[in-house]
N, C-alpha and C. Protein backbone atom coordinates (compact mmCIF):
# COMPACT_ATOMS: atom_id res chain seq x y z
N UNK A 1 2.51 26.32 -12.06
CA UNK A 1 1.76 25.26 -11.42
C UNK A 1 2.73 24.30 -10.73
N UNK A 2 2.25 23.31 -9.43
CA UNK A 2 3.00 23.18 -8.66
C UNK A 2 3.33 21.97 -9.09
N UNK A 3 3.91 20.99 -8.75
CA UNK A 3 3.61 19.06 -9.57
C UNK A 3 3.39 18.93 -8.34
N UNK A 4 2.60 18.45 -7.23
CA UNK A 4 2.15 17.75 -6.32
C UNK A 4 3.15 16.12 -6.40
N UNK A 5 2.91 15.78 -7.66
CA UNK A 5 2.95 14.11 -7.38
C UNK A 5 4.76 13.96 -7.54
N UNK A 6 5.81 14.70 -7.88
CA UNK A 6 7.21 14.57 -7.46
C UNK A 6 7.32 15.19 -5.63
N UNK A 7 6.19 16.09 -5.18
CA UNK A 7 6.41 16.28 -3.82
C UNK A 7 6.11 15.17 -3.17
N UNK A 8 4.85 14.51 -3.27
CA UNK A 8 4.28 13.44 -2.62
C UNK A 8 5.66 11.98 -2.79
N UNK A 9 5.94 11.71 -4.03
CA UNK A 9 7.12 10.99 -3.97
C UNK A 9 8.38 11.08 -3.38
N UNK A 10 8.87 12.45 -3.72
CA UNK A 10 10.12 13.06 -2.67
C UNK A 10 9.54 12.63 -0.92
N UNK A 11 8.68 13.09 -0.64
CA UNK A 11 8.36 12.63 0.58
C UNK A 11 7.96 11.18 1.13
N UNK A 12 7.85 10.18 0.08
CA UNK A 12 7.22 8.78 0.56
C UNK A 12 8.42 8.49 0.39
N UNK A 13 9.99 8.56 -0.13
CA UNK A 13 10.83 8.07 -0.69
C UNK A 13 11.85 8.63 1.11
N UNK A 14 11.58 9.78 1.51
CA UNK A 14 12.21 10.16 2.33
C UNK A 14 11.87 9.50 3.78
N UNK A 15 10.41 9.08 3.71
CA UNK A 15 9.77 7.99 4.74
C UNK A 15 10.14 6.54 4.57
N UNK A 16 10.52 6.60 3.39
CA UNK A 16 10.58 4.62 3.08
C UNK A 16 12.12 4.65 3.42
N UNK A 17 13.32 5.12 3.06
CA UNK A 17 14.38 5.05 3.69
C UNK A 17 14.77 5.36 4.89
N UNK A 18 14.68 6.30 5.55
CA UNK A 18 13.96 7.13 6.93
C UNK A 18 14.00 5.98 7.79
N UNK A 19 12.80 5.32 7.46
CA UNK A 19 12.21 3.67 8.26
C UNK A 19 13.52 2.59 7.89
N UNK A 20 13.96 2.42 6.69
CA UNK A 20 15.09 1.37 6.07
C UNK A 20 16.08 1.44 7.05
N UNK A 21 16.73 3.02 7.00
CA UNK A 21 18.01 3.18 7.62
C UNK A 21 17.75 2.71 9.44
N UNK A 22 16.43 3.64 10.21
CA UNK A 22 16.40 3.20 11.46
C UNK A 22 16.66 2.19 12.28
N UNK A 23 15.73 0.96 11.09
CA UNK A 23 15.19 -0.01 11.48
C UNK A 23 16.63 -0.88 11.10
N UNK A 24 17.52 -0.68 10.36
CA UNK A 24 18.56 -1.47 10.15
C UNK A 24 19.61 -1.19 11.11
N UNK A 25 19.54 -0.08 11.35
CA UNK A 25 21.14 0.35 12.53
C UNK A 25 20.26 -0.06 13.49
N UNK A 26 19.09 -0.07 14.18
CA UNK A 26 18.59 -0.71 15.31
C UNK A 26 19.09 -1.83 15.21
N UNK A 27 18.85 -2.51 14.07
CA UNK A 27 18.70 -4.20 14.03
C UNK A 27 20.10 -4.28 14.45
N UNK A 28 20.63 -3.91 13.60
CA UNK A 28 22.56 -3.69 14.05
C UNK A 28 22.80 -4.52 15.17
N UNK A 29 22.16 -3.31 15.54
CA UNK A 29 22.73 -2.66 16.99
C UNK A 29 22.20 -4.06 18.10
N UNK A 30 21.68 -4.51 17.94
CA UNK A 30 20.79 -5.41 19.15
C UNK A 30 22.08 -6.79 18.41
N UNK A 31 22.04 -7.03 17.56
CA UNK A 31 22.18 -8.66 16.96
C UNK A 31 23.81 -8.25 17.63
N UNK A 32 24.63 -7.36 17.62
CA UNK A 32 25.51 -7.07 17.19
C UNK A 32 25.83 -7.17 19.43
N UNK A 33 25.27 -6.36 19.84
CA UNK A 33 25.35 -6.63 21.50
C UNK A 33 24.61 -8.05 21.84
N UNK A 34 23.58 -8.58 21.42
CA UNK A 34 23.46 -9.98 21.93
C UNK A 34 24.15 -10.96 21.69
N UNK A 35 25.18 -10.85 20.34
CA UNK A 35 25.82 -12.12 20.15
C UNK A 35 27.09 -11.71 20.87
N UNK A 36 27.88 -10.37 21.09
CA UNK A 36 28.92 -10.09 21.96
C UNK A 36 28.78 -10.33 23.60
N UNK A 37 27.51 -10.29 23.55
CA UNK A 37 26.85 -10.86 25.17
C UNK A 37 27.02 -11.98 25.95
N UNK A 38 26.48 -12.65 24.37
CA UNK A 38 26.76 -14.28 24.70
C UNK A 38 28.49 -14.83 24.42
N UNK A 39 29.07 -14.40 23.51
CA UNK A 39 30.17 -14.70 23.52
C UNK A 39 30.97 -14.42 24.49
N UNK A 40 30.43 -13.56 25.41
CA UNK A 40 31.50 -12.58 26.74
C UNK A 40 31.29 -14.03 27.91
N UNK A 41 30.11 -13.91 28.54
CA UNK A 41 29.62 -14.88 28.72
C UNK A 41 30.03 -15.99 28.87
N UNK A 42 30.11 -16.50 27.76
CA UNK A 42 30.50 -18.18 27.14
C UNK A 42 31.93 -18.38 27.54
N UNK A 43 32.76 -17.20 27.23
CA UNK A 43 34.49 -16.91 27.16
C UNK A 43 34.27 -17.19 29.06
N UNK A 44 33.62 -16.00 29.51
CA UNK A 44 33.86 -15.88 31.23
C UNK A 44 33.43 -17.04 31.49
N UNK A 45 32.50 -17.87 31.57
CA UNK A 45 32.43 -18.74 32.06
C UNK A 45 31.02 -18.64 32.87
N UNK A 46 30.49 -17.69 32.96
CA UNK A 46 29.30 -17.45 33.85
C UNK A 46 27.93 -17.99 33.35
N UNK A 47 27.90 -18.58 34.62
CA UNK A 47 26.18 -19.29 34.15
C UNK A 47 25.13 -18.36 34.76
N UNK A 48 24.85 -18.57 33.59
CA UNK A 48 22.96 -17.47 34.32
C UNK A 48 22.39 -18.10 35.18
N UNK A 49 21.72 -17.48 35.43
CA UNK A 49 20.23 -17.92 36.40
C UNK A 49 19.37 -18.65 35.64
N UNK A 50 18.73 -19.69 36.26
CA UNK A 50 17.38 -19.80 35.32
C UNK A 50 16.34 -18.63 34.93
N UNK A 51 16.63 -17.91 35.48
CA UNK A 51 15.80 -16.59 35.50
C UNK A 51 15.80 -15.49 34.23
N UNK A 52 17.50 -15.40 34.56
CA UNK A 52 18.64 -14.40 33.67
C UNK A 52 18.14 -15.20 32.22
N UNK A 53 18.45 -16.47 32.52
CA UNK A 53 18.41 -17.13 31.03
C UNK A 53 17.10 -17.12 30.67
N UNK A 54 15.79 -17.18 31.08
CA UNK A 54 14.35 -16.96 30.03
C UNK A 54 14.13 -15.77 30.01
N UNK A 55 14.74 -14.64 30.33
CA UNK A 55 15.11 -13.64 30.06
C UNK A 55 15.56 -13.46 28.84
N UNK A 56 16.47 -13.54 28.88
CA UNK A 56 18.04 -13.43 27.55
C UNK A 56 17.08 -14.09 26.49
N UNK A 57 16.52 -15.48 26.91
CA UNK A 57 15.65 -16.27 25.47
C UNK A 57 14.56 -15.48 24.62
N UNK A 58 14.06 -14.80 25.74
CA UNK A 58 12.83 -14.23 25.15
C UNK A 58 13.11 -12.83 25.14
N UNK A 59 14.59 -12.28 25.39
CA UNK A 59 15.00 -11.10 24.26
C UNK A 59 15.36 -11.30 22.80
N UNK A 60 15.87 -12.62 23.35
CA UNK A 60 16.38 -12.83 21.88
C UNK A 60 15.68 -13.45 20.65
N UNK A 61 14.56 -13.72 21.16
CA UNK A 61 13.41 -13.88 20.29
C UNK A 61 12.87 -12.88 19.94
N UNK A 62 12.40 -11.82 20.71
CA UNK A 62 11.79 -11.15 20.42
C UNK A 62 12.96 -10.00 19.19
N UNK A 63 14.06 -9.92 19.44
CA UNK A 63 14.79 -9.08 18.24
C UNK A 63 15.08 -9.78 17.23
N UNK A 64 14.76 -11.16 17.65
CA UNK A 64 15.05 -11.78 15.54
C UNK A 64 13.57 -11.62 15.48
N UNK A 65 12.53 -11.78 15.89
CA UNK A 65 11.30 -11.15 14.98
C UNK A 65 11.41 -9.45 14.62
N UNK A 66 11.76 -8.96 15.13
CA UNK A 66 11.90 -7.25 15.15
C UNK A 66 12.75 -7.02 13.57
N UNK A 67 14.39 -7.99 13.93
CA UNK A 67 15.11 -7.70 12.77
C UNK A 67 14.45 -8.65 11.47
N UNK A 68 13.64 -9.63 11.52
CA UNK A 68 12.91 -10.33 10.62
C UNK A 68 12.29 -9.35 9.73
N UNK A 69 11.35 -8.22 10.70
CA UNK A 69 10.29 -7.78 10.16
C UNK A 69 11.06 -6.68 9.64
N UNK A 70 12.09 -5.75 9.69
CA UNK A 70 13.00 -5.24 9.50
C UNK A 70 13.23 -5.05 7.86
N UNK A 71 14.13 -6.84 7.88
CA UNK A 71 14.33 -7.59 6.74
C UNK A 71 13.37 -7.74 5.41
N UNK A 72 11.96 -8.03 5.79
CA UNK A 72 11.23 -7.99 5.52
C UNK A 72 11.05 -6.99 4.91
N UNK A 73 10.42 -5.84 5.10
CA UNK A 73 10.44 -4.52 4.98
C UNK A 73 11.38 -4.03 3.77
N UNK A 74 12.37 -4.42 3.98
CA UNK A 74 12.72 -3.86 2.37
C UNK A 74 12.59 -4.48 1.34
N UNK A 75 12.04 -5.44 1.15
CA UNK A 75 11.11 -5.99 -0.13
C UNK A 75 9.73 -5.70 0.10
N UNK A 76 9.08 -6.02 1.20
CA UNK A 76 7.53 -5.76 1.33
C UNK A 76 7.35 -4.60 2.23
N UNK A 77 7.23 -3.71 2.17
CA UNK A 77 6.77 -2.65 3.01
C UNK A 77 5.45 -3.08 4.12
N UNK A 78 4.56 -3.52 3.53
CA UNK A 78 3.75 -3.82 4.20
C UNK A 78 3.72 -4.99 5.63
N UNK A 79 4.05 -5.80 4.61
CA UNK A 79 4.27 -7.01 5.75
C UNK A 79 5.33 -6.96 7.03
N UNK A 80 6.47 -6.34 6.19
CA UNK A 80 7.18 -6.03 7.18
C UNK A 80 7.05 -4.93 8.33
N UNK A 81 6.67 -3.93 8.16
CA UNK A 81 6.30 -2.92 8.44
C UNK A 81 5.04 -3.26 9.97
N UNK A 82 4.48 -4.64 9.37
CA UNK A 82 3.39 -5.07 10.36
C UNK A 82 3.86 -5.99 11.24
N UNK A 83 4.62 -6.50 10.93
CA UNK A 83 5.84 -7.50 11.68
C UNK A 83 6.74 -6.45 12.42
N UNK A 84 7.13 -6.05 11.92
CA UNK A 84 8.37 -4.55 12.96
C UNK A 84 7.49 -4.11 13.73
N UNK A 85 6.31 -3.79 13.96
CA UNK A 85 5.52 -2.97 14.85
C UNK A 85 4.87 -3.41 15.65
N UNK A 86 4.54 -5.12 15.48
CA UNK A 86 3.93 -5.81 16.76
C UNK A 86 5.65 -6.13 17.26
N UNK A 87 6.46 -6.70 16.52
CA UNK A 87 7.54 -7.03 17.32
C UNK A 87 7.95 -6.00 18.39
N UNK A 88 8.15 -4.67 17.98
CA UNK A 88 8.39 -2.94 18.57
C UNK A 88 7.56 -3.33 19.75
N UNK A 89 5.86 -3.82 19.82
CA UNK A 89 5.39 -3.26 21.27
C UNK A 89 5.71 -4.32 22.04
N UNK A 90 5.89 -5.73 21.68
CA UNK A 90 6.04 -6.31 22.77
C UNK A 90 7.18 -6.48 23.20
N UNK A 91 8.46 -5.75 22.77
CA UNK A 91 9.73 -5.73 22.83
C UNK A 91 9.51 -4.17 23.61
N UNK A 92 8.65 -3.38 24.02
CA UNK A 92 8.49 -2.09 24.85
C UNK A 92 7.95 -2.67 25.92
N UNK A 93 6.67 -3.58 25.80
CA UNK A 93 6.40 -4.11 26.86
C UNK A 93 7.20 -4.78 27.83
N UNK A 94 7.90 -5.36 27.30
CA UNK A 94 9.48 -6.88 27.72
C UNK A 94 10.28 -5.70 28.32
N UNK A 95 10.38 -4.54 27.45
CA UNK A 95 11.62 -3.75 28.20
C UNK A 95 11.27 -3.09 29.50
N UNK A 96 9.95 -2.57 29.13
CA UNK A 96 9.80 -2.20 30.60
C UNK A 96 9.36 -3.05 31.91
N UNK A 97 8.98 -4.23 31.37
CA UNK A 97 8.38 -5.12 33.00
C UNK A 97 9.94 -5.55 33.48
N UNK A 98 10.66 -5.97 32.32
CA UNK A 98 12.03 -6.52 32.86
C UNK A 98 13.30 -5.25 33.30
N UNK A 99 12.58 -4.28 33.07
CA UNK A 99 13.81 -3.27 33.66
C UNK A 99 13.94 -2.78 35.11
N UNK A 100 14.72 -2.40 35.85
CA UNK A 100 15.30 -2.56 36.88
C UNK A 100 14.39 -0.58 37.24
N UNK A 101 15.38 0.16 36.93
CA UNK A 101 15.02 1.53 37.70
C UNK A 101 14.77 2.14 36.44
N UNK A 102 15.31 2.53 35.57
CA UNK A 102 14.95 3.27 34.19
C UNK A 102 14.09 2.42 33.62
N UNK A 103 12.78 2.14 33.76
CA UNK A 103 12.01 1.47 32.77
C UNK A 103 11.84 2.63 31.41
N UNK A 104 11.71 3.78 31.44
CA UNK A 104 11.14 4.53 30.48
C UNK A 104 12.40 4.76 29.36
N UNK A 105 13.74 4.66 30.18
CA UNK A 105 14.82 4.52 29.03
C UNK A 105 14.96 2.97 28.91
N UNK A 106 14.56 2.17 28.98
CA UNK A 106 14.88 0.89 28.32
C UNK A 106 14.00 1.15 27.48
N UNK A 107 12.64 1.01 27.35
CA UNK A 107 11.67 1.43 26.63
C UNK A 107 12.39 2.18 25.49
N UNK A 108 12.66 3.09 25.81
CA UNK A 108 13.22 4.16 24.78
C UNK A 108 14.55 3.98 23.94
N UNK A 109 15.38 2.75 24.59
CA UNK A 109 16.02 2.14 23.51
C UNK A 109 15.92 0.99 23.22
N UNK A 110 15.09 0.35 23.28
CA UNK A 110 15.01 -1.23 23.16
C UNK A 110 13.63 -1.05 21.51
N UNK A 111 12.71 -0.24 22.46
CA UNK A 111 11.24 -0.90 21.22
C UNK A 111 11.13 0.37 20.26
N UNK A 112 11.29 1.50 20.97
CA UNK A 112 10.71 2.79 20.47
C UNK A 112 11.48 3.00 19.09
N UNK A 113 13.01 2.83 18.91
CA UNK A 113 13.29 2.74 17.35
C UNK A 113 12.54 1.98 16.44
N UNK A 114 12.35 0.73 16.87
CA UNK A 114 11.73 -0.74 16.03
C UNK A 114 10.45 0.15 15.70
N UNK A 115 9.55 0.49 17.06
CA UNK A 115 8.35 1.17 16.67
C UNK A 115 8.26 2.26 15.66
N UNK A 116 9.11 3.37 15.96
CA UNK A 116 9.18 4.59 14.28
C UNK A 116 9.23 3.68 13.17
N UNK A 117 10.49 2.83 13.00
CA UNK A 117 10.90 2.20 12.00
C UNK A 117 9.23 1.53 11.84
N UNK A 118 8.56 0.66 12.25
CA UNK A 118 7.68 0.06 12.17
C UNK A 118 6.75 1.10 11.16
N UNK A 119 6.22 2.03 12.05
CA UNK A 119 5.33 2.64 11.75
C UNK A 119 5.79 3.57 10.75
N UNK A 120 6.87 4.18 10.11
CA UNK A 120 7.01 4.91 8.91
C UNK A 120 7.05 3.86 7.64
N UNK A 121 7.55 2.33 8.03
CA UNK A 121 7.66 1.67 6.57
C UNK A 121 5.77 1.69 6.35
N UNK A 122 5.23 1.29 7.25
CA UNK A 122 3.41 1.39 6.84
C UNK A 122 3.05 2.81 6.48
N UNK A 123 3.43 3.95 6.90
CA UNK A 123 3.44 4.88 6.04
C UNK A 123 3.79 4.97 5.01
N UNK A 124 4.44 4.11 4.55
CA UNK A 124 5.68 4.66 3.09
C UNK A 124 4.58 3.47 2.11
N UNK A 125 4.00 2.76 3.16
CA UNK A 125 3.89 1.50 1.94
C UNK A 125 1.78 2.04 1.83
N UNK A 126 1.47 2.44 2.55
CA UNK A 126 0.30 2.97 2.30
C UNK A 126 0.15 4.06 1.18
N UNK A 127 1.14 5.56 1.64
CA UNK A 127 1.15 6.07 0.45
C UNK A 127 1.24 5.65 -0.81
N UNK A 128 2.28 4.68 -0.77
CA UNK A 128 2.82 4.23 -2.01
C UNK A 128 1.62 3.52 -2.54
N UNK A 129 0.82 2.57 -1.87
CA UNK A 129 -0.44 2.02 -2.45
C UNK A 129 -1.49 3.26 -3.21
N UNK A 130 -1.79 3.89 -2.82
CA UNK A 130 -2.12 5.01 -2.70
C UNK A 130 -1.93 5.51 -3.89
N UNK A 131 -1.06 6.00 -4.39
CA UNK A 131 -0.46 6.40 -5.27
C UNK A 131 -0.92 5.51 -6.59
């Protein structure tokens, strides 16, 4: 006879980290180029645009809610998980109105990690309710 309920765990356990690991090297990855951005920046001497700059503001809002919900997420699956995934679309939306010629690869590295990550921690945390 088969045990179902160590498969079902092996697999919610492989979704709940899965989402942990994504959603953290994403987060990385953004905090880690926006603050080298601004420091490049700051060092050169270059002033933005008013333009460039509510730009830059409202990227950079939008990835501390992303890495918030992120954060989140590994204590609450849920909450976070619901926070990472609205942050994910409007950080897909932002990437593509503000992108130049590749809208579909900004998209594809800007929200679409946040979004898996999003959407597997609500998998992991549903099963797990579930359970």
């Amino acid at each position: 006879m088969i045990n179902n309920k160590k498969t079902i765990d092996k697999t919610t356990k492989v979704i709940h980290w899965t989402a942990r690991i994504l959603g953290s090297v994403s987060g990385a990855f953004w905090v880690l180029a926006l603050t080298l951005s601004t420091i490049m920046e700051s060092k050169l001497g270059v002033k933005p645009t008013p333009e460039a700059k509510l730009e830059g503001t409202i990227l950079g809002c939008l990835v501390t809610i992303v890495v918030i919900g992120v954060i989140i997420a590994w204590f609450r699956e849920g909450i976070g998980g619901f926070l990472t995934t609205l942050g994910a679309i409007a950080l897909c939306i932002f990437s593509y109105i503000s992108a130049g010629h590749n809208k579909i690869f900004a998209v594809l590295i800007s929200g679409i990690p946040f979004l898996i990550a999003g959407i597997l921690s609500l998998i992991s945390w549903w099963r797990l309710k579930r359970l």
